[in-house]
N, C-alpha and C. Protein backbone atom coordinates (compact mmCIF):
# COMPACT_ATOMS: atom_id res chain seq x y z
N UNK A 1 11.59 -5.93 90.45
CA UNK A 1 12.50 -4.81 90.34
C UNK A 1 12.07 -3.72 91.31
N UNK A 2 12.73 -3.16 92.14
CA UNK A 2 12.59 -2.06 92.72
C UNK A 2 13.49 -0.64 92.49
N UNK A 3 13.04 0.08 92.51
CA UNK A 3 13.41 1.66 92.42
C UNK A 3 14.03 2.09 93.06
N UNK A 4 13.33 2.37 94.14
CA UNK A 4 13.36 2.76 95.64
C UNK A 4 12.49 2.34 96.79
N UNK A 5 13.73 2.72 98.08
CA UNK A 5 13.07 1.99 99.44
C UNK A 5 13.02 2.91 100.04
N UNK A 6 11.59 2.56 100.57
CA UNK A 6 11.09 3.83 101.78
C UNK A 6 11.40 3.13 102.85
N UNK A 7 11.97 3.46 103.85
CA UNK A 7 12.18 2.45 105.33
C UNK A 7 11.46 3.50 106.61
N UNK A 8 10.61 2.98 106.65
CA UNK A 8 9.54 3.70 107.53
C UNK A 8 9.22 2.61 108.80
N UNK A 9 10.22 1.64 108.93
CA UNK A 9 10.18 0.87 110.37
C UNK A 9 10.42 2.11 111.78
N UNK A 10 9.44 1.44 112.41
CA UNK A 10 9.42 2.35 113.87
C UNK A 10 8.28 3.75 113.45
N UNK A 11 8.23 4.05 112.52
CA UNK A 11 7.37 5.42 112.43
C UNK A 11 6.11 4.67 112.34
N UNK A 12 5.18 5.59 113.17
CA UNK A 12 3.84 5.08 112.97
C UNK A 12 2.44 5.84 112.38
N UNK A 13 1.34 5.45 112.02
CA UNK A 13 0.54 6.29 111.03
C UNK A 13 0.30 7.44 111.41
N UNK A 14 0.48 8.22 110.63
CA UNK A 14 0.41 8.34 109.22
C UNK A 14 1.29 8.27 108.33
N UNK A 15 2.87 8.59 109.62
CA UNK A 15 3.81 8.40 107.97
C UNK A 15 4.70 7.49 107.11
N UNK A 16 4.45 6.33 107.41
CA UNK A 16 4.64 5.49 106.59
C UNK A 16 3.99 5.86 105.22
N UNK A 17 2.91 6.15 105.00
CA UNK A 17 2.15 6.43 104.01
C UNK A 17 2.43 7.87 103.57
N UNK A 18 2.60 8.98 104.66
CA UNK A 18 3.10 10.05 103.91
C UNK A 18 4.64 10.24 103.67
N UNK A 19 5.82 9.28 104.15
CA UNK A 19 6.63 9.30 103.17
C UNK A 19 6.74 8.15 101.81
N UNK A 20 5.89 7.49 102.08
CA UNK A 20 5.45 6.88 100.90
C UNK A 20 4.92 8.04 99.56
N UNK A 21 3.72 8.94 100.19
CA UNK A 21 3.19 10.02 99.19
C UNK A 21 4.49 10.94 98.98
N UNK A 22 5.71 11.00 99.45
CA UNK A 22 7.08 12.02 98.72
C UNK A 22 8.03 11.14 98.52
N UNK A 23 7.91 9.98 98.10
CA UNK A 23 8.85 9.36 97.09
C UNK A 23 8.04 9.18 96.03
N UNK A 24 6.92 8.74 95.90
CA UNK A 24 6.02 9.14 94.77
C UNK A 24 5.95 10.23 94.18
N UNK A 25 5.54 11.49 94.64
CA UNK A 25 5.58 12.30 94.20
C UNK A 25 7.17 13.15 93.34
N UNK A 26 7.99 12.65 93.46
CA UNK A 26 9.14 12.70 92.79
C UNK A 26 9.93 11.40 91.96
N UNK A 27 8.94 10.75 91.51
CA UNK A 27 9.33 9.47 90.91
C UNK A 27 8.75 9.68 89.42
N UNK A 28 9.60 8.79 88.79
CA UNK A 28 8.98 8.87 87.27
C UNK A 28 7.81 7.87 87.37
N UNK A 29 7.37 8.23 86.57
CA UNK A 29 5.76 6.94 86.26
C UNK A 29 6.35 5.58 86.03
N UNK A 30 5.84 4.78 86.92
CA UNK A 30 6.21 2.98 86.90
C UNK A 30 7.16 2.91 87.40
N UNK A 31 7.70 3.79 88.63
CA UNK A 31 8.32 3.56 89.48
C UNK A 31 7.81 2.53 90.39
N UNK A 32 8.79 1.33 90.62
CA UNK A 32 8.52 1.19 92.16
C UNK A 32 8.76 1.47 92.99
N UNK A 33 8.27 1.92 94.23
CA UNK A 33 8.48 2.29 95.29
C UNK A 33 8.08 1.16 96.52
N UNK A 34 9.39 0.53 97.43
CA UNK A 34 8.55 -0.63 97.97
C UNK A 34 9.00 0.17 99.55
N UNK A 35 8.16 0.04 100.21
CA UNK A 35 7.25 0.50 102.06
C UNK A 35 8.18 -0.55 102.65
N UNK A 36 8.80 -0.18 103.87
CA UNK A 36 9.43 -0.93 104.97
C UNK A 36 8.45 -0.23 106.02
N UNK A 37 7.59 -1.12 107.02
CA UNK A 37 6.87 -0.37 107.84
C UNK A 37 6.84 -1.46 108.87
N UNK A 38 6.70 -0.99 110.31
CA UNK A 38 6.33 -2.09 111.62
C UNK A 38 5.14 -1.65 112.21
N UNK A 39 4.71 -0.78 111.34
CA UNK A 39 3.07 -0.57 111.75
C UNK A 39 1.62 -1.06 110.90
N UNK A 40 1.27 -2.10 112.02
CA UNK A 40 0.18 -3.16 111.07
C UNK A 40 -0.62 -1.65 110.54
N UNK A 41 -0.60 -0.77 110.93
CA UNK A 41 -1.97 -0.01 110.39
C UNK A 41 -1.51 0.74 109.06
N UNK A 42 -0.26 0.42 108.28
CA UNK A 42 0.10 0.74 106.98
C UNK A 42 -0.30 -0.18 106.38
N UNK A 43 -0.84 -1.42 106.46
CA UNK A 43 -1.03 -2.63 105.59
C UNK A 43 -2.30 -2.20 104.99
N UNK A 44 -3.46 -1.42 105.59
CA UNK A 44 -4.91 -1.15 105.12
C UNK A 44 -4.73 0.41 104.57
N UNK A 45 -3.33 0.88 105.33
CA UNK A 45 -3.23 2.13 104.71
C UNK A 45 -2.77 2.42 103.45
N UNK A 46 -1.66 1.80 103.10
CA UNK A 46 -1.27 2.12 102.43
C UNK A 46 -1.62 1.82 100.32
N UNK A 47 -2.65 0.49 100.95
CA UNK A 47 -4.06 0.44 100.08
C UNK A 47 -4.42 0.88 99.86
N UNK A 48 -5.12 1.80 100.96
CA UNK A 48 -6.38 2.55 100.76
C UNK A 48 -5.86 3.60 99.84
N UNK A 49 -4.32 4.21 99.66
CA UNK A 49 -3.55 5.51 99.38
C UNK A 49 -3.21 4.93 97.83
N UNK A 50 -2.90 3.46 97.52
CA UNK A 50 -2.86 3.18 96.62
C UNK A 50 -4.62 3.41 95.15
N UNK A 51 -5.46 3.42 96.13
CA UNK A 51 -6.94 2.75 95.23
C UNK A 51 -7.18 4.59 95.11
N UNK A 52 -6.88 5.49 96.20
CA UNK A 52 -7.47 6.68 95.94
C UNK A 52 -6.14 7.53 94.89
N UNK A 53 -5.00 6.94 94.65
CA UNK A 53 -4.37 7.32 93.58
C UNK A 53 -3.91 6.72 92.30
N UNK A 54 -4.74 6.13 92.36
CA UNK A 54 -4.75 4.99 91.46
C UNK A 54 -3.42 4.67 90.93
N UNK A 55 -2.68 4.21 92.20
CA UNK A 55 -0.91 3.57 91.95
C UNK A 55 -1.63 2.00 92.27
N UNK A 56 -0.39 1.24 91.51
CA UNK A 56 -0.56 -0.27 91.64
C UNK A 56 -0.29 -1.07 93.13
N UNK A 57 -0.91 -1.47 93.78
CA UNK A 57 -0.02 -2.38 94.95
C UNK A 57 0.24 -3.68 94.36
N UNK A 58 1.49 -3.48 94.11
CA UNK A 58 2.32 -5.18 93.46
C UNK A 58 1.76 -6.12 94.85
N UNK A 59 2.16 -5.58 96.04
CA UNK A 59 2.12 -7.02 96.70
C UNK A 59 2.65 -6.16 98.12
N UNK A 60 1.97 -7.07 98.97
CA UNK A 60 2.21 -6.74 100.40
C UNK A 60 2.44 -8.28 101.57
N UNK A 61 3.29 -8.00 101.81
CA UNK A 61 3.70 -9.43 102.58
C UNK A 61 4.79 -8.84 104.06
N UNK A 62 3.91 -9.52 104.94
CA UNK A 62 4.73 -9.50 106.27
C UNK A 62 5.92 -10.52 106.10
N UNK A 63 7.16 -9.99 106.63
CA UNK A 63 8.53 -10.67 106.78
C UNK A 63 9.18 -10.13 107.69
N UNK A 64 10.72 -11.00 108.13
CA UNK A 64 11.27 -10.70 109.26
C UNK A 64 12.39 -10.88 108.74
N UNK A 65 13.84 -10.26 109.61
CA UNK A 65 15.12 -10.33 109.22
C UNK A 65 15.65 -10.23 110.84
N UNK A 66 16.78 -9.58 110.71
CA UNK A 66 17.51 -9.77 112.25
C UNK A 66 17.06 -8.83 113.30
N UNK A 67 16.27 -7.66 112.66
CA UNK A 67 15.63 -6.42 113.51
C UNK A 67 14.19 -6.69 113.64
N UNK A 68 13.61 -8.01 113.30
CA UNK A 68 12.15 -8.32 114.20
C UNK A 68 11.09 -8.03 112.81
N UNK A 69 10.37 -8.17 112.97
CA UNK A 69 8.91 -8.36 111.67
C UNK A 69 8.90 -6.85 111.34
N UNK A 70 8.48 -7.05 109.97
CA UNK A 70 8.03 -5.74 109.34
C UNK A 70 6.93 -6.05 107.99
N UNK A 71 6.21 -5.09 107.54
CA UNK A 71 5.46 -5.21 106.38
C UNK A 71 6.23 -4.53 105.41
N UNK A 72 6.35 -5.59 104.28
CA UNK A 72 7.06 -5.24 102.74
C UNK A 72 6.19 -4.76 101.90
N UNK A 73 6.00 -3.45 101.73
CA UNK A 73 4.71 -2.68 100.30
C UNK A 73 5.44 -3.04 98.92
N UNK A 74 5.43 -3.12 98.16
CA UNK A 74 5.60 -2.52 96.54
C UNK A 74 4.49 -1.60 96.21
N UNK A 75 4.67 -0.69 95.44
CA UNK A 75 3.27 -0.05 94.51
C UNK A 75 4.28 0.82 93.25
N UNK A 76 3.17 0.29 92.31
CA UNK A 76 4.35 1.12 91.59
C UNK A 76 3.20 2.50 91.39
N UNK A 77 3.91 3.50 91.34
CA UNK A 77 3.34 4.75 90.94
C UNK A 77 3.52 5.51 89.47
């Protein structure tokens, strides 16, 4: 189940992760919130943002569609 989608393809770090931190921050608790990102450096980031806020990462998996590869986050917050 998802909540909401952050689509943060083409933006690169940091904010994948900091619009990740303002859909969180306005979400009810056990929200999911799942990351659209084309920057490999959200895959360690957005971990690392998960363990220091202690939100869940459901799952992180690289995939592709008709606009070229991207990384899929879940976390629920």
């Amino acid at each position: 189940m998802v909540d909401v989608v952050v689509d943060a393809r083409g933006l690169r770090c940091p904010l994948p992760v900091i619009r990740l931190a303002g859909a969180a921050r306005v979400a009810a608790p056990g929200t999911v919130v799942v990351v659209l990102s084309t920057d490999a450096a959200a895959e360690p980031d957005i971990a690392a943002w998960c363990r220091m806020r202690s939100a869940e990462l459901v799952d992180q998996e690289w995939t592709a569609d008709e606009t070229g590869a991207f990384l899929r986050s879940s976390v629920r917050v």
